[in-house]
C-alpha atoms as a PDB file:
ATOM      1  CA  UNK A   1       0.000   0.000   0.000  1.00  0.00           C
ATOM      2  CA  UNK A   2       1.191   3.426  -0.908  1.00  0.00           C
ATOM      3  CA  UNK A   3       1.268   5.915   1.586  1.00  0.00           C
ATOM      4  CA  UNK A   4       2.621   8.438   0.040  1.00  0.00           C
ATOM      5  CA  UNK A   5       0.915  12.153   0.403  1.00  0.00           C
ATOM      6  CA  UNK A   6       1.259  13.674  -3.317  1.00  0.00           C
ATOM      7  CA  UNK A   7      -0.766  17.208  -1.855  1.00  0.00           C
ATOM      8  CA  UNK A   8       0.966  19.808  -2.635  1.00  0.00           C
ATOM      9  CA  UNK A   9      -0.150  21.765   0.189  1.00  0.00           C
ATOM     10  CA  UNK A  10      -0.599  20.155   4.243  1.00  0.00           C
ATOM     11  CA  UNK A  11      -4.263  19.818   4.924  1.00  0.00           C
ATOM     12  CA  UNK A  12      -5.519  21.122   8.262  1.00  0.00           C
ATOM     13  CA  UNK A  13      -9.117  19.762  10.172  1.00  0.00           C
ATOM     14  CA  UNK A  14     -10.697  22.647   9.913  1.00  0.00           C
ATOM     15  CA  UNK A  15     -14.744  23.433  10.286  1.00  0.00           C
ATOM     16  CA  UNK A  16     -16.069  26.470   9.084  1.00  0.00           C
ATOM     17  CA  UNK A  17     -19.480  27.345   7.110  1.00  0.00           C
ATOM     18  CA  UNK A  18     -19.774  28.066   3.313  1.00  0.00           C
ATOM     19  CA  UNK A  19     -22.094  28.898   0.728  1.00  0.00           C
ATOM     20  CA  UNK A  20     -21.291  27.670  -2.452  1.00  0.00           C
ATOM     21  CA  UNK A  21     -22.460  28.091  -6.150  1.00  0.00           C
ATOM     22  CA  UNK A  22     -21.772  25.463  -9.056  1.00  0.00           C
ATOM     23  CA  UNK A  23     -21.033  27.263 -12.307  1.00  0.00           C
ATOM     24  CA  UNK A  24     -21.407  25.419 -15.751  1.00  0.00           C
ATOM     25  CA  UNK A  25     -18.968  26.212 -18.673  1.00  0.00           C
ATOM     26  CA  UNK A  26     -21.511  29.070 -19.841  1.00  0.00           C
ATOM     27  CA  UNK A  27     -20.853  30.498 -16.191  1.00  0.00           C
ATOM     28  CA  UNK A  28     -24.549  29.223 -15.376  1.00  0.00           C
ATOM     29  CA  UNK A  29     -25.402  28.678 -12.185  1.00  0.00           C
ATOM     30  CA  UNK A  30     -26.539  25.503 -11.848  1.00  0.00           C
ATOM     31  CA  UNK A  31     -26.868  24.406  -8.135  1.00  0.00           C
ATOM     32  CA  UNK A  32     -26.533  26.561  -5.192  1.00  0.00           C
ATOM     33  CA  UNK A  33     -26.486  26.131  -1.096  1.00  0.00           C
ATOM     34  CA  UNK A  34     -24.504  25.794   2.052  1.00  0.00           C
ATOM     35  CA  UNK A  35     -22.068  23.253   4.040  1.00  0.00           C
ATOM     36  CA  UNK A  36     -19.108  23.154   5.890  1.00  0.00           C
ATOM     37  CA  UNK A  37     -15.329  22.546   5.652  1.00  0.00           C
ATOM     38  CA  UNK A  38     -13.632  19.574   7.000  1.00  0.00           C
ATOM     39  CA  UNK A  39     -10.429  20.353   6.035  1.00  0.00           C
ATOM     40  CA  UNK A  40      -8.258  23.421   4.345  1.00  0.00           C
ATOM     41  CA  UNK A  41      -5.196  24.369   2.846  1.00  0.00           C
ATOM     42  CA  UNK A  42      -3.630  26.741   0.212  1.00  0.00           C
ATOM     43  CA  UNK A  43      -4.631  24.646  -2.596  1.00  0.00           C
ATOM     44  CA  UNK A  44      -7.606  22.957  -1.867  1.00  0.00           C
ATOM     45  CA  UNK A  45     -10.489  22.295   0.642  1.00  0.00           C
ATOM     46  CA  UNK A  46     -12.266  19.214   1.101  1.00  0.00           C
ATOM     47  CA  UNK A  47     -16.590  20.308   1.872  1.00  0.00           C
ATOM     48  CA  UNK A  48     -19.118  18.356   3.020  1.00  0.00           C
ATOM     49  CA  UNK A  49     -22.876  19.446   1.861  1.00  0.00           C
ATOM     50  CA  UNK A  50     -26.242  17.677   1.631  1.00  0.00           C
ATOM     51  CA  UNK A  51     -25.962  17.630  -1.767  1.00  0.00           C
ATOM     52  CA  UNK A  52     -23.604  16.074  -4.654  1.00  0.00           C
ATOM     53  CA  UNK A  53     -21.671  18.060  -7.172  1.00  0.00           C
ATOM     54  CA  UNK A  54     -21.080  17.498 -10.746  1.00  0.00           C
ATOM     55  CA  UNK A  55     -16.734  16.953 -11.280  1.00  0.00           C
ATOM     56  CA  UNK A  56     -17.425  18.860 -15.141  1.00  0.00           C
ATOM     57  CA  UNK A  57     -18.682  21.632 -13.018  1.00  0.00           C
ATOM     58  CA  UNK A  58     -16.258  24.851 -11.267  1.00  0.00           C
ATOM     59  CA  UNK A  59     -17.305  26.004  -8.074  1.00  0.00           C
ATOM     60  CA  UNK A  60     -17.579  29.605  -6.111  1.00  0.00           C
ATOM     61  CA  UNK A  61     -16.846  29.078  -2.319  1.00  0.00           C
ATOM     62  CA  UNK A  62     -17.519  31.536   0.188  1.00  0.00           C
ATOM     63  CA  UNK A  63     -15.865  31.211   3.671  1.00  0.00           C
ATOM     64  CA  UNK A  64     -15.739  32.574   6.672  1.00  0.00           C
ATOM     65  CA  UNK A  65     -12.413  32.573   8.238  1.00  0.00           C
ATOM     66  CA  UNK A  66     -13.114  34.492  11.633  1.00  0.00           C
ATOM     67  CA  UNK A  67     -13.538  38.163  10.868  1.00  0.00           C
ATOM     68  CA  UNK A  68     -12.859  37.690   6.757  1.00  0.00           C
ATOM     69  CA  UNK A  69     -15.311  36.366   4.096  1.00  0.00           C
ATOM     70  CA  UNK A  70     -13.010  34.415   1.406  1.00  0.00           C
ATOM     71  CA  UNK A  71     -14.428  33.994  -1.769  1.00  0.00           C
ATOM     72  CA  UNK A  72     -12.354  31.275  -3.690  1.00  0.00           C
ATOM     73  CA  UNK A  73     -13.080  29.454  -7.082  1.00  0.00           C
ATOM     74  CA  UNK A  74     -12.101  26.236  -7.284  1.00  0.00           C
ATOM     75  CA  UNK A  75     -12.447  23.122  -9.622  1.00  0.00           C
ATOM     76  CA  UNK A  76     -14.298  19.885  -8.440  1.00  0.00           C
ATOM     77  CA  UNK A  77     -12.254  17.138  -8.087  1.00  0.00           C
ATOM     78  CA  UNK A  78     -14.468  14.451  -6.979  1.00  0.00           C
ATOM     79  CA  UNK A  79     -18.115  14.198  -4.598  1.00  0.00           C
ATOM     80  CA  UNK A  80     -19.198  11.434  -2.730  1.00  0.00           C
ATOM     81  CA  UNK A  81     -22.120  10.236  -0.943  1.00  0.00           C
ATOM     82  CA  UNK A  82     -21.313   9.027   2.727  1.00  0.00           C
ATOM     83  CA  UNK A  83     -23.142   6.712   5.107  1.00  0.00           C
ATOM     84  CA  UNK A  84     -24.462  10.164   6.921  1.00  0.00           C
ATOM     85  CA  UNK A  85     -26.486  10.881   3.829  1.00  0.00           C
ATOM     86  CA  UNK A  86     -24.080  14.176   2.802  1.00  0.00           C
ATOM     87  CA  UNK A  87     -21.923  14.370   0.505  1.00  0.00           C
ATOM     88  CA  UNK A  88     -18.079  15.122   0.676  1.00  0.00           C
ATOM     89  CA  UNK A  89     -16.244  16.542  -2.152  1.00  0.00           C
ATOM     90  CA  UNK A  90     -12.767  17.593  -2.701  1.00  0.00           C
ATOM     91  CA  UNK A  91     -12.011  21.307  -4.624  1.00  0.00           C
ATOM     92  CA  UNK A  92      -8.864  22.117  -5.870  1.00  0.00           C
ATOM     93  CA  UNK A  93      -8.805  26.142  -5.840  1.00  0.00           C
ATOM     94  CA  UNK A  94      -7.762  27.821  -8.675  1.00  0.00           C
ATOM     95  CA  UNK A  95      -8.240  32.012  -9.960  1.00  0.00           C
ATOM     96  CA  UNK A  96      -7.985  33.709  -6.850  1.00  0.00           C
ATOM     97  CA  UNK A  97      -6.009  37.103  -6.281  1.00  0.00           C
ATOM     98  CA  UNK A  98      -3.395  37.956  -3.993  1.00  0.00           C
ATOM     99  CA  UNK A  99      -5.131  39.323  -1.157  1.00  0.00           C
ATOM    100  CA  UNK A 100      -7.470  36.376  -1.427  1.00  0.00           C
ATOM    101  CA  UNK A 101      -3.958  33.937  -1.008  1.00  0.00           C
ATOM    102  CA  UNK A 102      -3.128  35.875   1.710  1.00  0.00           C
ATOM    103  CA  UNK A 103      -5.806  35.620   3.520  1.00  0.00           C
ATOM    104  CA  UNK A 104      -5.961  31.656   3.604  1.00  0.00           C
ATOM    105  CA  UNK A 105      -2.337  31.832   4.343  1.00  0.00           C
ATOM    106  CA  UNK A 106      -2.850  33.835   7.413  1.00  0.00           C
ATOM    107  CA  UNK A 107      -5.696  31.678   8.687  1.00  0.00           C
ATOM    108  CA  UNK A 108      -3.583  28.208   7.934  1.00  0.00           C
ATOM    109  CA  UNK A 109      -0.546  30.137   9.720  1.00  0.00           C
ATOM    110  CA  UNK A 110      -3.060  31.414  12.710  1.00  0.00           C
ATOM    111  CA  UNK A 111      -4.587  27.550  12.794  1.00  0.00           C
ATOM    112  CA  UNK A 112      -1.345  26.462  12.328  1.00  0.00           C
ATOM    113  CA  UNK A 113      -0.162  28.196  15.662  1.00  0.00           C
ATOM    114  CA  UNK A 114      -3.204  27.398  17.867  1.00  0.00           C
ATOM    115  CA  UNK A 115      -3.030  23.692  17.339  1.00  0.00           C
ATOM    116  CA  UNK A 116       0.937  23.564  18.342  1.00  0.00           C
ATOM    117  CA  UNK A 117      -0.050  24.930  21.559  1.00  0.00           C
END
């Protein structure tokens, strides 16, 4: 078995509401609603939502990371249904500006910092 972590970015457990839209390649909004994060980092977040979403599809995240609202778009890389009835998809980000990256960054450096205590 193969162990190996090929993330290019650590993952952190990590809960924190979102709203999310799913945008088709016309930039149609196809599905819309809310979840939560089970896990961040600077490339990627893995949600988990009551419903499923489509892997040809991009998605706009909101979160909230304390006092900041992070919007992030990101591509779907797969969704799952689990035995809880919700689903849990991984999204790679991609397109976000700078003050967007740093945002993330501080809150995985903040997270980073509380959990080593």
């Amino acid at each position: 078995m193969n162990t190996k972590n090929n993330r290019k970015h650590e993952r952190f457990d990590s809960t924190n509401l979102i709203y999310y839209k799913c945008i088709d390649g016309d930039d149609n909004i196809v599905a819309q609603g809310m979840g939560r994060t089970l896990n961040v980092s600077e490339s990627g977040i893995l949600l988990e939502t009551r419903s499923g979403f489509d892997i040809k599809h991009d998605v706009l995240i909101g979160i909230g990371f304390k006092d900041d609202l992070v919007d992030i778009k990101g591509k779907v890389v797969y969704s799952n249904k689990h035995e809880n009835k919700k689903f849990v998809t991984g999204i790679n980000f991609f397109d976000f500006d700078e003050s967007t990256q740093s945002k993330l960054k501080t809150y995985i450096k903040n997270f980073q910092s509380s959990t080593l205590k």
